[in-house]
Protein backbone atom coordinates (compact mmCIF):
# COMPACT_ATOMS: atom_id res chain seq x y z
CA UNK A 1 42.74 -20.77 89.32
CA UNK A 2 43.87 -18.04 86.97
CA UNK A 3 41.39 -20.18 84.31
CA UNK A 4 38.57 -19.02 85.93
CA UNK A 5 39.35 -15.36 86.32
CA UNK A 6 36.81 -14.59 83.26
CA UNK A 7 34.27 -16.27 84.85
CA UNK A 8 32.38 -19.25 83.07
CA UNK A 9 33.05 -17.93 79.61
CA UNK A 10 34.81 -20.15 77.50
CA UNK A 11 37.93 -18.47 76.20
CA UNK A 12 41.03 -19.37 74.19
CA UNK A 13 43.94 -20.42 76.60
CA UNK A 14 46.52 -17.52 75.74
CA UNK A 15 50.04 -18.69 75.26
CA UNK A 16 52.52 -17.26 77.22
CA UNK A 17 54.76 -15.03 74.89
CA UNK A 18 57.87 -16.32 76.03
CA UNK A 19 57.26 -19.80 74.84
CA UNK A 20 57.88 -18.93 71.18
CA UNK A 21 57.41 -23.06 70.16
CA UNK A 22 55.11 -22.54 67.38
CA UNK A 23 53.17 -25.78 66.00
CA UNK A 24 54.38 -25.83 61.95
CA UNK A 25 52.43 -28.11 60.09
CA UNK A 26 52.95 -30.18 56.91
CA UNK A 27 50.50 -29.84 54.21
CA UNK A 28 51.18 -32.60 51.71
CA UNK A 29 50.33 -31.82 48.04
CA UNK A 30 48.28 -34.42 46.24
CA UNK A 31 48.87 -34.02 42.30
CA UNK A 32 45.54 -35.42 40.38
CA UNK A 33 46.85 -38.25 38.03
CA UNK A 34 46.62 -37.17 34.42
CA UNK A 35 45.22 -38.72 31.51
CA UNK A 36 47.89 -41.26 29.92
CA UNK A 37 49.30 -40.01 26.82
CA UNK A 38 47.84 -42.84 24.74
CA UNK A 39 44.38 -42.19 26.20
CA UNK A 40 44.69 -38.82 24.99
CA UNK A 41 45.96 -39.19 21.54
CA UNK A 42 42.54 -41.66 21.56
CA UNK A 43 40.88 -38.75 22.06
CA UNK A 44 42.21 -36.27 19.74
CA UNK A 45 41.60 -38.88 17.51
CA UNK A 46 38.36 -39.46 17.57
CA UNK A 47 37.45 -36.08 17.92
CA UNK A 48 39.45 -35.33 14.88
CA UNK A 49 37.59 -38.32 13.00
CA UNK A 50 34.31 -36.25 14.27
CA UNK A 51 34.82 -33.05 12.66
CA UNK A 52 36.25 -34.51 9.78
CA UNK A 53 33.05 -36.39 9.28
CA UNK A 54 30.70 -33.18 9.87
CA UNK A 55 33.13 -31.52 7.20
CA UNK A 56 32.35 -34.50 4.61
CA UNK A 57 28.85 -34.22 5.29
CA UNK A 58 28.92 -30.33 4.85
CA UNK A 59 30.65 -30.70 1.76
CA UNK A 60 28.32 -32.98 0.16
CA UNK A 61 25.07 -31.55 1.05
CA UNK A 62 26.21 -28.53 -0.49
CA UNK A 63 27.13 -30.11 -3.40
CA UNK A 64 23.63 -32.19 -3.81
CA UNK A 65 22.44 -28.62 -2.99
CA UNK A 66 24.46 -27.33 -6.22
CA UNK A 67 23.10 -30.66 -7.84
CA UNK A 68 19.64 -29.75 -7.39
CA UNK A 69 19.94 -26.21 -8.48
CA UNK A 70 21.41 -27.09 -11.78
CA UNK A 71 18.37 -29.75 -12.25
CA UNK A 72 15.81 -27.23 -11.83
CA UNK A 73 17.79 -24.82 -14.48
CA UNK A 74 17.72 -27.89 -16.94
CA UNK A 75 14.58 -28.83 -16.33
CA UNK A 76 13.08 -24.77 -17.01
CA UNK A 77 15.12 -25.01 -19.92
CA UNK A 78 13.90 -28.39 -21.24
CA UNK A 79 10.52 -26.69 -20.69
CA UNK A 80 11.19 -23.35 -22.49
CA UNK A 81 12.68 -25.44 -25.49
CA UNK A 82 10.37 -28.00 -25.70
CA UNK A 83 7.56 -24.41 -26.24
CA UNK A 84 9.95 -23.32 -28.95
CA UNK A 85 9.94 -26.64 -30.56
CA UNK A 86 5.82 -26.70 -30.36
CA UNK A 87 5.40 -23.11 -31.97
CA UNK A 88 8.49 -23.95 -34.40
CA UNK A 89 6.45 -27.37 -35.36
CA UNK A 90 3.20 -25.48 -36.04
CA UNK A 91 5.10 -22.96 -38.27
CA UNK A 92 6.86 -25.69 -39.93
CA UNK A 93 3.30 -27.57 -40.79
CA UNK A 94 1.92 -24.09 -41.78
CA UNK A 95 4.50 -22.95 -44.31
CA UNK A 96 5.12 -26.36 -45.64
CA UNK A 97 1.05 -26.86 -46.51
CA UNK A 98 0.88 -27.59 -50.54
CA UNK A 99 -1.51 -24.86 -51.48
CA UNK A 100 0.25 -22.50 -50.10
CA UNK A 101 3.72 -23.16 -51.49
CA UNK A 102 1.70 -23.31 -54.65
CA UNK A 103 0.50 -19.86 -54.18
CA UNK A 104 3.59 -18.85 -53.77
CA UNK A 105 5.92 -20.23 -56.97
CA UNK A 106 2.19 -18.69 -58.84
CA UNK A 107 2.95 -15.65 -57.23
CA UNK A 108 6.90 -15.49 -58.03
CA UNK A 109 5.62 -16.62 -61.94
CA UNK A 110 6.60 -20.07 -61.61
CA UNK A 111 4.57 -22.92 -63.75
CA UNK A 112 3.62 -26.25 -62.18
CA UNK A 113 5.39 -28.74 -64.71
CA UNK A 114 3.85 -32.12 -63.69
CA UNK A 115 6.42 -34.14 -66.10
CA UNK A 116 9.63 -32.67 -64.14
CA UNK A 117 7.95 -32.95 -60.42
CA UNK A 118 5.73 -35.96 -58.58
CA UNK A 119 4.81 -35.89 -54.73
CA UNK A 120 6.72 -39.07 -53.25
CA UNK A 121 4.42 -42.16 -52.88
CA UNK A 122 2.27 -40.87 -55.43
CA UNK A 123 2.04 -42.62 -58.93
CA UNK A 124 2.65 -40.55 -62.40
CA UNK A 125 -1.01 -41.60 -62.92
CA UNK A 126 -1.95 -40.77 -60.14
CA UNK A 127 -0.02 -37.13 -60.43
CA UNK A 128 -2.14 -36.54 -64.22
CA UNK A 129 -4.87 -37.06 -62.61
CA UNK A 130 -4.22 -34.52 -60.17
CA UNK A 131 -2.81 -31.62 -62.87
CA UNK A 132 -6.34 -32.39 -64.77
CA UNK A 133 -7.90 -31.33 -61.39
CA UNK A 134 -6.01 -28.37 -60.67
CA UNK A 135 -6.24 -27.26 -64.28
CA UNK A 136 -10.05 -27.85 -64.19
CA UNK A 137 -10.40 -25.62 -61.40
CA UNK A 138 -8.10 -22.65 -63.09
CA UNK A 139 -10.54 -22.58 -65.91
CA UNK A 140 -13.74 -22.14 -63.31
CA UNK A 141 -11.44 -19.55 -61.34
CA UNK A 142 -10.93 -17.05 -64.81
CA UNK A 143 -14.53 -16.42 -66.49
């Protein structure tokens, strides 16, 4: 009857102090199987293979970067030459026109000797006939 003394509360059964049994329990302690070591030298090496393919790819996308930058140089300095070459060209066709580099040996007291000096492709006919012209057109120049 001494259960009851509480009334109809339910209540933890006290044990006596006396009794000094106490209850030890075994905990057993699981260890989680690990990854085999040739599972994880698989691993390393493919994640090893990984990065050294992103580093390949780095590499060479910076150097078709480089690549493409050295193009674009070349090609503005194709383009810059090839304007040099134009305006070189027209000076070339402007100094090298006949009248004037006649002008010129008049001008430094030179005297057209027709005997000593015929245009290439031209005849010695053909180069009398052309001193009778010039010399024709002297004599209209000095009335």
């Amino acid at each position: 009857m001494s259960y009851y003394y509480r009334g109809n509360l339910a209540v933890e059964l006290e044990n006596s102090p006396g009794s000094g049994t106490k209850k030890k329990t075994k905990r057993t302690v699981r260890i989680k199987p690990s990854i085999p070591t040739k599972e994880k030298l698989m691993y390393l090496f493919f994640i090893t293979l990984v990065v050294v393919g992103v580093v390949l790819v780095g590499v060479r996308y910076s150097q078709i970067s480089q690549y493409n930058y050295e193009i674009q140089r070349m090609k503005k300095e194709i383009r810059i030459n090839k304007d040099k070459n134009t305006s070189l060209e027209l000076l070339i066709e402007q100094l090298s026109n006949r009248d004037r580099i006649i002008m010129e040996a008049e001008r430094m007291g030179m005297v057209y000797n027709p005997e000593a000096a015929h245009m290439v492709g031209q005849s010695k006919k053909a180069a009398k006939k052309d001193e009778k012209g010039k010399q024709a057109s002297k004599q209209k120049k000095q009335p």
